[in-house]
N, C-alpha and C. Protein backbone atom coordinates (compact mmCIF):
# COMPACT_ATOMS: atom_id res chain seq x y z
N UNK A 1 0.85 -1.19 0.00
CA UNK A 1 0.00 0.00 0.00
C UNK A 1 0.88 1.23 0.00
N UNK A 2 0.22 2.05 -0.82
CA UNK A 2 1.11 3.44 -1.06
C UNK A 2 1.37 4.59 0.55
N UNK A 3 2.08 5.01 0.56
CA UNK A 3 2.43 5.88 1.67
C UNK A 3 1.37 6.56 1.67
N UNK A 4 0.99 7.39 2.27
CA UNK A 4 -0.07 8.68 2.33
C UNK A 4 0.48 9.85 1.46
N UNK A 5 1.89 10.12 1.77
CA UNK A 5 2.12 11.09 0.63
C UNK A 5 2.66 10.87 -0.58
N UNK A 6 2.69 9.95 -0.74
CA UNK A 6 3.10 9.24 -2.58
C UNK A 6 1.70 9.35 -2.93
N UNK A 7 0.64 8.47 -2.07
CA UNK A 7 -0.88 8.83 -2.60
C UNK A 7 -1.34 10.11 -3.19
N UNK A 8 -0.80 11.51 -2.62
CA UNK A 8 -1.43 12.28 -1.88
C UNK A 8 -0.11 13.20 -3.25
N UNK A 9 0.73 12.80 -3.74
CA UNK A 9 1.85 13.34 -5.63
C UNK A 9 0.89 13.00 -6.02
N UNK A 10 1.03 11.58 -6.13
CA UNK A 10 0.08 11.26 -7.68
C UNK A 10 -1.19 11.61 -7.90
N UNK A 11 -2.05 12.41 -7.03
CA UNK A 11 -3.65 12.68 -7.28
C UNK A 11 -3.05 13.42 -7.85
N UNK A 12 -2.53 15.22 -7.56
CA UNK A 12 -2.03 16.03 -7.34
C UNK A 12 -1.48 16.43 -9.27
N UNK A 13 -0.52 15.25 -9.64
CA UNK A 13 0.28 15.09 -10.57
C UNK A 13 -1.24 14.70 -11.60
N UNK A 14 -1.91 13.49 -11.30
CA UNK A 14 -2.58 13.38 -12.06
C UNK A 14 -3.77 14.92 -12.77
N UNK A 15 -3.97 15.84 -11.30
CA UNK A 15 -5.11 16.87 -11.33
C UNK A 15 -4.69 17.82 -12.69
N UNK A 16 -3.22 17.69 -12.10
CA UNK A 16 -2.51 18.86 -13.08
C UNK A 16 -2.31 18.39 -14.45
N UNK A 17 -2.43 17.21 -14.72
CA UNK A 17 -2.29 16.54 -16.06
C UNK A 17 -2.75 17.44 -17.63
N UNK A 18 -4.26 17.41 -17.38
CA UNK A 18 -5.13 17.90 -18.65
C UNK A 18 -4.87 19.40 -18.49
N UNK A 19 -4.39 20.41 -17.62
CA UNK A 19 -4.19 21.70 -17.51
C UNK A 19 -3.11 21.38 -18.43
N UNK A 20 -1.69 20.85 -18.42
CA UNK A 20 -0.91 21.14 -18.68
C UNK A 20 -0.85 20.95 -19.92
N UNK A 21 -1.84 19.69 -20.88
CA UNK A 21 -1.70 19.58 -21.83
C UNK A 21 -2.99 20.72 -22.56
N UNK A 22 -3.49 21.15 -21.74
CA UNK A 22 -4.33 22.14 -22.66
C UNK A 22 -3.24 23.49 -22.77
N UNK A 23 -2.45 23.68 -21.74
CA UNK A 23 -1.48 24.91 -22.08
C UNK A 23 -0.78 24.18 -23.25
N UNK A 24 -0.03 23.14 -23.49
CA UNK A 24 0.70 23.16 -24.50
C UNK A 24 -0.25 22.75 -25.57
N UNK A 25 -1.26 22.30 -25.86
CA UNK A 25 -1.98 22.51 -26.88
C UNK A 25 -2.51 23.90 -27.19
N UNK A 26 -2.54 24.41 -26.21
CA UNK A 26 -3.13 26.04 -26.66
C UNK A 26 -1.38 26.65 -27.55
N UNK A 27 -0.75 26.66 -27.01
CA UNK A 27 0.23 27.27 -27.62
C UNK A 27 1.09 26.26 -29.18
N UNK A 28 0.66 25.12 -28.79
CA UNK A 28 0.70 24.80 -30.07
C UNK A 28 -0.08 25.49 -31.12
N UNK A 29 -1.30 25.74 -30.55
CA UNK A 29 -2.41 25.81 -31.80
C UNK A 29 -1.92 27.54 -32.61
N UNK A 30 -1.27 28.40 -31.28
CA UNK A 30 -1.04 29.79 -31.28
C UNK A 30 0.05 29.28 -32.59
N UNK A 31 1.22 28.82 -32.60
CA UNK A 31 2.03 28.84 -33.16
C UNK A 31 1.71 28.29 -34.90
N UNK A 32 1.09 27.27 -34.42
CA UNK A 32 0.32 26.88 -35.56
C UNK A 32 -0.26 28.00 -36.54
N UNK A 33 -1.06 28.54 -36.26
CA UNK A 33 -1.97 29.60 -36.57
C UNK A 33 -1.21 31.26 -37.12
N UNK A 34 -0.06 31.24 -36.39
CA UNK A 34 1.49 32.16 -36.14
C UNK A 34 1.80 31.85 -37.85
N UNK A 35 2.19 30.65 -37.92
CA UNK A 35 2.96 29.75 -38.83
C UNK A 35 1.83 30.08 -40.43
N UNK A 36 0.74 29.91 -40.43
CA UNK A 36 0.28 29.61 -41.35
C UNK A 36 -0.28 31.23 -41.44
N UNK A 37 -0.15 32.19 -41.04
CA UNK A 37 -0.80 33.97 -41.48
C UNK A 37 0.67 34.26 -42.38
N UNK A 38 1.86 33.56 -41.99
CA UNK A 38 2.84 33.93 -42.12
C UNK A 38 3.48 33.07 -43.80
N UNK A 39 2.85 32.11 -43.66
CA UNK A 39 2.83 31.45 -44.80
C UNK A 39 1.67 32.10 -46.13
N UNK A 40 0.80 32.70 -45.22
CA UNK A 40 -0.49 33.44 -46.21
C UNK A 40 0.31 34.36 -47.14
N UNK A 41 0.72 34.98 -45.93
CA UNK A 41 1.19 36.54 -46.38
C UNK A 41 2.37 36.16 -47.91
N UNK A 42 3.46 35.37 -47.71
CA UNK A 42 4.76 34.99 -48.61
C UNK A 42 3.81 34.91 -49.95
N UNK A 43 2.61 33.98 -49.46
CA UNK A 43 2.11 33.03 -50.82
C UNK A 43 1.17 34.98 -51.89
N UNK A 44 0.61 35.53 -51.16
CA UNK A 44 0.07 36.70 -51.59
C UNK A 44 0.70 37.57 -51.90
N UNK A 45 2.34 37.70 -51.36
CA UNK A 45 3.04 38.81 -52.01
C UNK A 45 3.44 38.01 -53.43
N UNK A 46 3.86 36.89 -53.15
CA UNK A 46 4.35 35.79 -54.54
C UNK A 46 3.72 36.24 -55.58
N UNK A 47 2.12 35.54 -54.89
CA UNK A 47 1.23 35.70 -56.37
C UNK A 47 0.24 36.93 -56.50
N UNK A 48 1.15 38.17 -56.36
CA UNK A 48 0.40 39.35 -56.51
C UNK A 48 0.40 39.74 -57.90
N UNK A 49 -0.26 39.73 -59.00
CA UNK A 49 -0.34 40.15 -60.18
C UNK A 49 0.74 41.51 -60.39
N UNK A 50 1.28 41.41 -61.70
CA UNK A 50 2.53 41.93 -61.76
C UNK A 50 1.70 43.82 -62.12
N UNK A 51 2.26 44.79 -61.50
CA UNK A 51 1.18 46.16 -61.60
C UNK A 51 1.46 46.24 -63.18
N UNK A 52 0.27 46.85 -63.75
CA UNK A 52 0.44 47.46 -65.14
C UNK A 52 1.87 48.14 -65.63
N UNK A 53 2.39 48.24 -66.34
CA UNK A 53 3.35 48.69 -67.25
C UNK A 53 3.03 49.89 -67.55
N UNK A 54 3.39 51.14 -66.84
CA UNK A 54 3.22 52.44 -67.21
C UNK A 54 3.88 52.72 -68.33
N UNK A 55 3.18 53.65 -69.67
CA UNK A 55 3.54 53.53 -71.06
C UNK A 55 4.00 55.05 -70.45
N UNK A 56 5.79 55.44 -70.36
CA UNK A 56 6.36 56.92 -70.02
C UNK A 56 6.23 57.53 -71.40
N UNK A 57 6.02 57.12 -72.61
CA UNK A 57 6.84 57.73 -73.45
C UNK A 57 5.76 58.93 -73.73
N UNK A 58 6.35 59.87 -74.17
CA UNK A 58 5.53 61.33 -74.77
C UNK A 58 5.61 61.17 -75.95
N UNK A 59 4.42 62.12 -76.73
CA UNK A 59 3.68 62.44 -77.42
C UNK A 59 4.84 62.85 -78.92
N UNK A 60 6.03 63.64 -77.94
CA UNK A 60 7.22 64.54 -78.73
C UNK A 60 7.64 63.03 -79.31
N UNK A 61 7.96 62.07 -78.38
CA UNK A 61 8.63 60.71 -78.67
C UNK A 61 8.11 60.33 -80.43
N UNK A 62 6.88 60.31 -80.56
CA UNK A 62 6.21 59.74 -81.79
C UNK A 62 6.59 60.48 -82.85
N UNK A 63 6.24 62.00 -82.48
CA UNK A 63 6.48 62.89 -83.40
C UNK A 63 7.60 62.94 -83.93
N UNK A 64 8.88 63.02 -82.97
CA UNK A 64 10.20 62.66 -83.79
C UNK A 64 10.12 61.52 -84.74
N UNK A 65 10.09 60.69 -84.47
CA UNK A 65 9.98 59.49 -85.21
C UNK A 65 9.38 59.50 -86.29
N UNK A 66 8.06 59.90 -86.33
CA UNK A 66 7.56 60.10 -87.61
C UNK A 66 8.15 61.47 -88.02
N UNK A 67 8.73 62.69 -87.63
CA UNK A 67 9.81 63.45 -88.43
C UNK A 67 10.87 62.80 -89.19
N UNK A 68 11.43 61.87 -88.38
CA UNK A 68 12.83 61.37 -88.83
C UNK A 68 12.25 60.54 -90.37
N UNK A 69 11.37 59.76 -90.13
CA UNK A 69 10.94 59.36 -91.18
C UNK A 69 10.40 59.90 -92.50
N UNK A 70 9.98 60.95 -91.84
CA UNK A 70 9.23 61.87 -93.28
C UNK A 70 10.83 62.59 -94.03
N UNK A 71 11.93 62.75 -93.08
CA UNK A 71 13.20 63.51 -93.96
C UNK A 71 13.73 62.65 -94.64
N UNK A 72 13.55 61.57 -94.09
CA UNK A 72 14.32 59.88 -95.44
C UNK A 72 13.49 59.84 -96.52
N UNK A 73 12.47 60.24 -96.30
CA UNK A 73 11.27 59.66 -97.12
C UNK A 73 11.36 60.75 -98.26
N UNK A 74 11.95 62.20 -97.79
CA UNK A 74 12.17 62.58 -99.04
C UNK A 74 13.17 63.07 -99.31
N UNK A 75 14.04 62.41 -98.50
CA UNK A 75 15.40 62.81 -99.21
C UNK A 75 15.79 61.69 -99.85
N UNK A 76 15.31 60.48 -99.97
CA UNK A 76 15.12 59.30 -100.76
C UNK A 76 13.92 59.21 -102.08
N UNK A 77 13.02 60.35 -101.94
CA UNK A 77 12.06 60.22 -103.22
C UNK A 77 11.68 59.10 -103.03
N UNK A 78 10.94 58.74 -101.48
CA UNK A 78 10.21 57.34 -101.25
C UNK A 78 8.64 58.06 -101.05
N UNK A 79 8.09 57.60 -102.36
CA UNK A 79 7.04 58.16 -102.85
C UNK A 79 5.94 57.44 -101.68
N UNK A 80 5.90 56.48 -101.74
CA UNK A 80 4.77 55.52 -100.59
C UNK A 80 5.01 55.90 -99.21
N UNK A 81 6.46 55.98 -98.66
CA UNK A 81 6.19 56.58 -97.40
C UNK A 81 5.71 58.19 -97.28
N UNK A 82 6.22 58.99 -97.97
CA UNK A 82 5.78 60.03 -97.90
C UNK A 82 4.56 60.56 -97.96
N UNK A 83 3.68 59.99 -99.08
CA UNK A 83 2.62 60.23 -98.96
C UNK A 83 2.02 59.30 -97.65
N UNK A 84 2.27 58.31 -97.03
CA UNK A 84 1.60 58.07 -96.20
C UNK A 84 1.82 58.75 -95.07
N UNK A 85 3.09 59.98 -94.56
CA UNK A 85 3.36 60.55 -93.88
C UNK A 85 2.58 62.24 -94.09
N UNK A 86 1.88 62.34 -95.17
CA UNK A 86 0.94 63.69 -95.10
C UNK A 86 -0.18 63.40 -94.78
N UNK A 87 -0.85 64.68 -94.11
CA UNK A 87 -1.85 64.65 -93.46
C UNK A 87 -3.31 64.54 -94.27
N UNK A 88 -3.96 64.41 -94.31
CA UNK A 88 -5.47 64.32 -95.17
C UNK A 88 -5.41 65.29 -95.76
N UNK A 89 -5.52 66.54 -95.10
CA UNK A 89 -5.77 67.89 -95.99
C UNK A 89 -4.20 68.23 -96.80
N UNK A 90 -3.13 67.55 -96.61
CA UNK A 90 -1.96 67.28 -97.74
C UNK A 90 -2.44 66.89 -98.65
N UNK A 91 -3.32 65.69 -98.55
CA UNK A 91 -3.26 64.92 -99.72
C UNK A 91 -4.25 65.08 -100.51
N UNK A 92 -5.21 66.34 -99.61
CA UNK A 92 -6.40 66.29 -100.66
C UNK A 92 -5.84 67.20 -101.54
N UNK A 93 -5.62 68.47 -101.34
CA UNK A 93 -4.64 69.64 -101.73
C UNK A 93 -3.86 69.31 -103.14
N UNK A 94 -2.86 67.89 -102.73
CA UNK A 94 -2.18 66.84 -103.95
C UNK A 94 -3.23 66.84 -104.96
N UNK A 95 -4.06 66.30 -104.94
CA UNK A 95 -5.15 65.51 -105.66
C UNK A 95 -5.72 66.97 -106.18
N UNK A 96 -6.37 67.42 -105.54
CA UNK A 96 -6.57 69.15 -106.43
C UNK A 96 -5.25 69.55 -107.41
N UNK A 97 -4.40 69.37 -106.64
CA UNK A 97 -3.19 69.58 -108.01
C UNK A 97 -3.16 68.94 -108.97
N UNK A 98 -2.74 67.82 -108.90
CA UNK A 98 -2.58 66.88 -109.31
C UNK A 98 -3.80 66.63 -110.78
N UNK A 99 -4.85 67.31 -110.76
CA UNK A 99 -6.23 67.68 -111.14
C UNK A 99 -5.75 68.53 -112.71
N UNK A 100 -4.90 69.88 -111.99
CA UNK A 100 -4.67 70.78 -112.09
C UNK A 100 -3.50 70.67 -113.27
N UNK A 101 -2.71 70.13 -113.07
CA UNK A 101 -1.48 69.65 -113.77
C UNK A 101 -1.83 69.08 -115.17
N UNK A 102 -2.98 67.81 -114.44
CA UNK A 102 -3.63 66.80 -115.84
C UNK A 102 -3.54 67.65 -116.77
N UNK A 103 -4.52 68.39 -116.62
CA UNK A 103 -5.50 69.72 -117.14
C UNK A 103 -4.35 70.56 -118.18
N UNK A 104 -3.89 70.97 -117.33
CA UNK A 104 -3.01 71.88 -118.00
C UNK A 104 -1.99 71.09 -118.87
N UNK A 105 -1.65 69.65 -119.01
CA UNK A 105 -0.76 69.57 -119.59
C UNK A 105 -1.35 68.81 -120.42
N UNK A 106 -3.13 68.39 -120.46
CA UNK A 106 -3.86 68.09 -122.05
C UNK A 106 -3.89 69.15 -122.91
N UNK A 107 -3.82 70.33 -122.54
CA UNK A 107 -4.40 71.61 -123.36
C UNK A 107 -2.95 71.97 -124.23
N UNK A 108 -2.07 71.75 -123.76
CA UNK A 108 -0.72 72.05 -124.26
C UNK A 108 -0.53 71.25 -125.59
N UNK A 109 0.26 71.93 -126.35
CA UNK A 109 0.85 71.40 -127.72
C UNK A 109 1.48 70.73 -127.64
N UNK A 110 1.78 69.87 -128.64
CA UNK A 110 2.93 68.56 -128.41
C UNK A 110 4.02 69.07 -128.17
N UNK A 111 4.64 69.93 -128.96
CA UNK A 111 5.97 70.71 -128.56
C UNK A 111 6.73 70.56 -126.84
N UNK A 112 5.30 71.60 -126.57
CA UNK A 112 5.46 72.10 -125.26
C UNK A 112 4.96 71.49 -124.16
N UNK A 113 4.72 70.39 -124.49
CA UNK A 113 4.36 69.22 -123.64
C UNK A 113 5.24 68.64 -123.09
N UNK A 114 6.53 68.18 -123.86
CA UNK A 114 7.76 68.08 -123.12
C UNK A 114 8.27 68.71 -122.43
N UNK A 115 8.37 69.97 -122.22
CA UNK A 115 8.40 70.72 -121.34
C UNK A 115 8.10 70.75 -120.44
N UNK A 116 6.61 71.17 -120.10
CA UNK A 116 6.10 70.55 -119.00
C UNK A 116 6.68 69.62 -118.20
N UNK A 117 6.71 68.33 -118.94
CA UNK A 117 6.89 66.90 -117.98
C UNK A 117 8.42 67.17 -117.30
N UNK A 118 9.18 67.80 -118.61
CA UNK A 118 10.42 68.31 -117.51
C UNK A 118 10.23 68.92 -116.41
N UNK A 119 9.28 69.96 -116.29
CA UNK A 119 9.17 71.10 -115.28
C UNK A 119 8.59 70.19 -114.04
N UNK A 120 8.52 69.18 -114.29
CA UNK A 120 7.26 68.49 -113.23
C UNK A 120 8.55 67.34 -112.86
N UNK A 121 9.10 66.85 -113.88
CA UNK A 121 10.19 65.85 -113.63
C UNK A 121 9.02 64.44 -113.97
N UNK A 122 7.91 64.50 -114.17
CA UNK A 122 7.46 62.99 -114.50
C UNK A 122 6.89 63.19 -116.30
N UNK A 123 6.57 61.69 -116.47
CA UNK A 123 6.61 61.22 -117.85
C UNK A 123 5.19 61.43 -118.49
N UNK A 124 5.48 61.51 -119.79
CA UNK A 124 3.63 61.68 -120.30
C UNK A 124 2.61 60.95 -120.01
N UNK A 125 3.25 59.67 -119.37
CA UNK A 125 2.44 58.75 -119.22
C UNK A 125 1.57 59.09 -117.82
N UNK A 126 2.53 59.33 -116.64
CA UNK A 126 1.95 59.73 -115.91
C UNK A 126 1.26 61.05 -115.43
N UNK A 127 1.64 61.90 -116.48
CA UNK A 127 0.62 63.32 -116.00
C UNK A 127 -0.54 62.68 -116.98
N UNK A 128 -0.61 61.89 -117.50
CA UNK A 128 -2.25 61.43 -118.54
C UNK A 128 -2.93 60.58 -117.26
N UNK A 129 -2.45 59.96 -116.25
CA UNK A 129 -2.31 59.01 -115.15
C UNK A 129 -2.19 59.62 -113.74
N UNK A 130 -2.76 60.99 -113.91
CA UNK A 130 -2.21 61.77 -112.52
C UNK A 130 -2.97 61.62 -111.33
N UNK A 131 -2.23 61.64 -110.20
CA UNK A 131 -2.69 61.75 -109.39
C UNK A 131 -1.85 62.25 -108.11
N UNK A 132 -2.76 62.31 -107.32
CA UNK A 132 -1.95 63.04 -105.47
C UNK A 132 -1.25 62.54 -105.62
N UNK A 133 -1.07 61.48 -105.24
CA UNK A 133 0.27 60.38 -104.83
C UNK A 133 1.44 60.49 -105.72
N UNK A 134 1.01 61.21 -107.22
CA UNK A 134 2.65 61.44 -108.05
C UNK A 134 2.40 62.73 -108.13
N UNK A 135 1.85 63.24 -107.53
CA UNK A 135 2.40 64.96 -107.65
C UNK A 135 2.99 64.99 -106.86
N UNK A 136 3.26 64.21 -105.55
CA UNK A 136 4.06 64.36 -104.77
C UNK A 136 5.65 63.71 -104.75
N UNK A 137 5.50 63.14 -106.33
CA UNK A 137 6.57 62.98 -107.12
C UNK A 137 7.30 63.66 -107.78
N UNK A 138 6.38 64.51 -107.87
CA UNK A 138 6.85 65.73 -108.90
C UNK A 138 8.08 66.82 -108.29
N UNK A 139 8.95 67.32 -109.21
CA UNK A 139 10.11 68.20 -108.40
C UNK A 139 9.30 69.56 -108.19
N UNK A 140 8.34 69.82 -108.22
CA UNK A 140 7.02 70.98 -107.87
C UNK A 140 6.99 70.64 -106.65
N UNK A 141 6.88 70.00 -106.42
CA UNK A 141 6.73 69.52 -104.89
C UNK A 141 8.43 69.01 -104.38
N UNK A 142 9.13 68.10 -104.70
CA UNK A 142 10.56 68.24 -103.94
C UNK A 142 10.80 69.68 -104.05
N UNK A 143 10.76 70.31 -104.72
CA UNK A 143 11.25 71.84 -104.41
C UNK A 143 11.10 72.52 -103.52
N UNK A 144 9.44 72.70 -103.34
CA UNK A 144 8.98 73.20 -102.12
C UNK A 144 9.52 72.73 -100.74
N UNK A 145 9.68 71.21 -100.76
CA UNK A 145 10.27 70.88 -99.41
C UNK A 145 11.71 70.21 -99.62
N UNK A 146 12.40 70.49 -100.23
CA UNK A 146 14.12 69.73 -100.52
C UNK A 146 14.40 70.42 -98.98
N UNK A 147 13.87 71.03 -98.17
CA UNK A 147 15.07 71.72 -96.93
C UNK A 147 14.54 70.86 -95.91
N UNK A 148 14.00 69.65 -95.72
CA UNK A 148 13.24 69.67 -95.03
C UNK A 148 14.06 67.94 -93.94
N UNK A 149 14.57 67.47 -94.52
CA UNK A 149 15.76 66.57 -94.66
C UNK A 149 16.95 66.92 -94.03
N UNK A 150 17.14 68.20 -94.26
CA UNK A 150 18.27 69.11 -93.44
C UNK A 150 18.01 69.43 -92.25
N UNK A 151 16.51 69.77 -91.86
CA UNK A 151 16.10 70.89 -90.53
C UNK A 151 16.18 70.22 -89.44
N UNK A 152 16.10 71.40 -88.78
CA UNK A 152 16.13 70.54 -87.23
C UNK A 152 15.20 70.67 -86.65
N UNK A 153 14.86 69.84 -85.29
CA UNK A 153 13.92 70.40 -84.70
C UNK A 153 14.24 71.49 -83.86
N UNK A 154 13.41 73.21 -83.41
CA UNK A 154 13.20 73.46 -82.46
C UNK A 154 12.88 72.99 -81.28
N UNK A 155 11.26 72.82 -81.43
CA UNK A 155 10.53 72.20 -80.72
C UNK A 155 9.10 71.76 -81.09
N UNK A 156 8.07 71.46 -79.96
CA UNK A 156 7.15 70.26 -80.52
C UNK A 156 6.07 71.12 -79.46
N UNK A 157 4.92 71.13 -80.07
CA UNK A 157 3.84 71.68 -79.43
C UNK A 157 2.55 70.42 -79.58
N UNK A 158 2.03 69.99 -78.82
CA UNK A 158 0.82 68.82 -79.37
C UNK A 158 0.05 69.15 -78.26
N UNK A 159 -1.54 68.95 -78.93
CA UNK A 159 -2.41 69.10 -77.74
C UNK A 159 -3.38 68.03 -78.50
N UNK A 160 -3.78 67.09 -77.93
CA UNK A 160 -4.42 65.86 -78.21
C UNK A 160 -4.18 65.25 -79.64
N UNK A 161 -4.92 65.69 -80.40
CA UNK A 161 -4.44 64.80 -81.63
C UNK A 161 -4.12 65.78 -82.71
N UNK A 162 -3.34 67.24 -82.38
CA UNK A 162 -2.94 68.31 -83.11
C UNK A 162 -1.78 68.77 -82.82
N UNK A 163 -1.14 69.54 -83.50
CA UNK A 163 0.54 70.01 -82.52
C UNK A 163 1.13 70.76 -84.21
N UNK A 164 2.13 70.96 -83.31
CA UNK A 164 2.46 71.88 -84.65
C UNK A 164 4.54 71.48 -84.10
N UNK A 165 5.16 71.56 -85.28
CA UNK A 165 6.17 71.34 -85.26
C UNK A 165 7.11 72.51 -85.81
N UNK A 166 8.23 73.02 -84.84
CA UNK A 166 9.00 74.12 -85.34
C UNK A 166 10.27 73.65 -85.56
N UNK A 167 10.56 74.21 -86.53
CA UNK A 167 11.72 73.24 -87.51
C UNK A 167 12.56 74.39 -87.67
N UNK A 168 13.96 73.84 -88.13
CA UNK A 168 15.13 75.11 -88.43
C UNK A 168 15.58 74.28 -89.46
N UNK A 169 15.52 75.67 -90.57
CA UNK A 169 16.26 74.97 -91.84
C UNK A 169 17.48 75.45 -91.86
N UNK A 170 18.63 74.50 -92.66
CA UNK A 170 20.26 74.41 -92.53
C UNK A 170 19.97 76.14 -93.17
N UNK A 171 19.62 76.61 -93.55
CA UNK A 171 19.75 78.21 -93.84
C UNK A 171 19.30 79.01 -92.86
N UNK A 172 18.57 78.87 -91.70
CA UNK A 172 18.21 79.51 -90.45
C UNK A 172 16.60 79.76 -90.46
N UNK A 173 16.35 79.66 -91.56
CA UNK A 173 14.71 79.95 -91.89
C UNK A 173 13.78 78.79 -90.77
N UNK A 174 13.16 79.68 -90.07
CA UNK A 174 12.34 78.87 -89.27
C UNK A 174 10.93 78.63 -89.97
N UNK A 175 10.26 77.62 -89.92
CA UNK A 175 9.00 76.81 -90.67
C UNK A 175 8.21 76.20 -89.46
N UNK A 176 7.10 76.18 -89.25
CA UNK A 176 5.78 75.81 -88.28
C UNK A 176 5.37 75.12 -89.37
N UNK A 177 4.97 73.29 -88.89
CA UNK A 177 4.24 72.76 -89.76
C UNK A 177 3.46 71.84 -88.92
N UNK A 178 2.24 71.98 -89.49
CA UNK A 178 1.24 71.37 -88.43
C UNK A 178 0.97 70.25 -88.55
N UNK A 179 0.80 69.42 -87.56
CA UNK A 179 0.84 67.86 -87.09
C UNK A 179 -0.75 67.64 -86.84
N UNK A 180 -1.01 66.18 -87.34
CA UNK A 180 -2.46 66.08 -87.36
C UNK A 180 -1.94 64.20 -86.79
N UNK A 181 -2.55 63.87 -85.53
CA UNK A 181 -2.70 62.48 -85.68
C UNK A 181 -3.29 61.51 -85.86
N UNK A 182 -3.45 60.80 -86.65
CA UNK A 182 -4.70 59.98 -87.92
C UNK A 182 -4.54 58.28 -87.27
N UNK A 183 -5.51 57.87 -86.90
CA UNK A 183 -5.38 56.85 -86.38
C UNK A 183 -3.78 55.81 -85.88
N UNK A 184 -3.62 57.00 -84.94
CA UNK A 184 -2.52 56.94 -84.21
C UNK A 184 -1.30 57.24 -84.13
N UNK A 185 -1.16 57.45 -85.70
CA UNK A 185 0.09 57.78 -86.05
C UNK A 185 0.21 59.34 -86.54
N UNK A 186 1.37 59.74 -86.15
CA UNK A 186 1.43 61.31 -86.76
C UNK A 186 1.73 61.77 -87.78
N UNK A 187 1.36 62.52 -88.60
CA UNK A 187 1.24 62.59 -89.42
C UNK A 187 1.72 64.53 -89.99
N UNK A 188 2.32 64.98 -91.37
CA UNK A 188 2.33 66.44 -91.39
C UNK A 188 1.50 67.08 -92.21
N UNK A 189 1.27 68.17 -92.24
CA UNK A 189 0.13 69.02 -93.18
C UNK A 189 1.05 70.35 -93.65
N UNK A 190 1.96 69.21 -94.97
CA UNK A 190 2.88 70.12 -95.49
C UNK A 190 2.27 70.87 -96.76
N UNK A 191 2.80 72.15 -97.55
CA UNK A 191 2.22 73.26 -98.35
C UNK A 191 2.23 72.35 -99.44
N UNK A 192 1.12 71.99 -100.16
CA UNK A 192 1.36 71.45 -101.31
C UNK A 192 1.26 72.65 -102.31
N UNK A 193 2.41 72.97 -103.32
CA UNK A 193 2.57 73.66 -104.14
C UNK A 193 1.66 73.77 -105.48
N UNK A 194 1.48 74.91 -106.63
CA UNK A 194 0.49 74.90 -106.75
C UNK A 194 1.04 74.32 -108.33
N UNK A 195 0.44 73.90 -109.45
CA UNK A 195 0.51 73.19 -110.68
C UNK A 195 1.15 74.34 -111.31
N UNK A 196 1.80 74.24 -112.31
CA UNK A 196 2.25 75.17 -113.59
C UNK A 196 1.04 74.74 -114.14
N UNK A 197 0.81 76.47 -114.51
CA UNK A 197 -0.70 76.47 -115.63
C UNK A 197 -0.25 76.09 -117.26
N UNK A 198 1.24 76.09 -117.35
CA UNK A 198 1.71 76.30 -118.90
C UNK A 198 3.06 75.81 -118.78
């Protein structure tokens, strides 16, 4: 038979039993719970969708670009880019010329018909065949803009889908030419020159 106070541990030991395992189950569960907010958090910064791609570039950005392109375009006599680099009211302007030219160079004598096509720099075939798109072939038109290949930029003015571009020609002559942007791309609204009547 047990002593009185060995009896008198083990109740004692036994009372304290389920306390002690509810403290270390409680702090298990804390840690547990610790463990897995902490695991939340890693997994949500991980898979946080990457933020949008802020587009920095400006407006000037395009416009150069389509400058740089329009001075190759005719300092190369690249008839397709160029005209796709004038603005609507360029090309209607062309096409009124271009009208204009026909005209004037059916009425002319055979003689002086050659002439003409010199003065224009294209062939009989195509002033019988005229149109915007080769008047802007024509040295009537490189003439008007041969400086244009050379210039520089000043600067760039745009206000939504309009702007105007200030240019310096290799002779100092400053030129404003207005920018129109046509389904997205920019575009110029250069002087189309006017036909020889004769």
């Amino acid at each position: 038979m047990l002593a009185p106070h060995l009896i008198e541990y083990h109740a004692r030991s036994f009372a304290e039993f389920p306390l002690r395992s509810l403290c270390l189950s409680s702090r298990f569960m804390r840690m547990k719970l610790l463990f897995t907010w902490i695991l939340l958090a890693v997994c949500m910064s991980g898979c946080k969708p990457d933020a949008p791609k802020v587009d920095d570039k400006k407006p000037d950005d395009d416009v150069k670009q389509a400058w740089t392109a329009l001075q190759a375009a005719i300092k190369t006599k690249d008839l397709d880019k160029t005209w796709d680099l004038l603005g609507k009211n360029s090309q209607v302007d062309a096409e009124r010329e271009a009208t204009a030219a026909k005209e004037a160079h059916g009425k002319l004598a055979e003689g002086a018909k050659a002439d003409y096509e010199k003065r224009l720099g294209l062939t009989s075939a195509e002033l019988k065949a005229m149109t915007g798109k080769l008047y802007v072939k024509s040295e009537v038109f490189y003439k008007k803009n041969h400086e244009i290949p050379d210039s520089k930029i000043d600067k760039i003015s745009v206000t939504g889908d309009t702007g105007t571009l200030y240019s310096i020609e290799e002779d100092g002559d400053k030129v404003n030419i207005p920018l129109v942007r046509d389904q997205g791309k920019w575009k110029f609204v250069l002087e189309i020159p006017k036909a020889p009547e004769k």
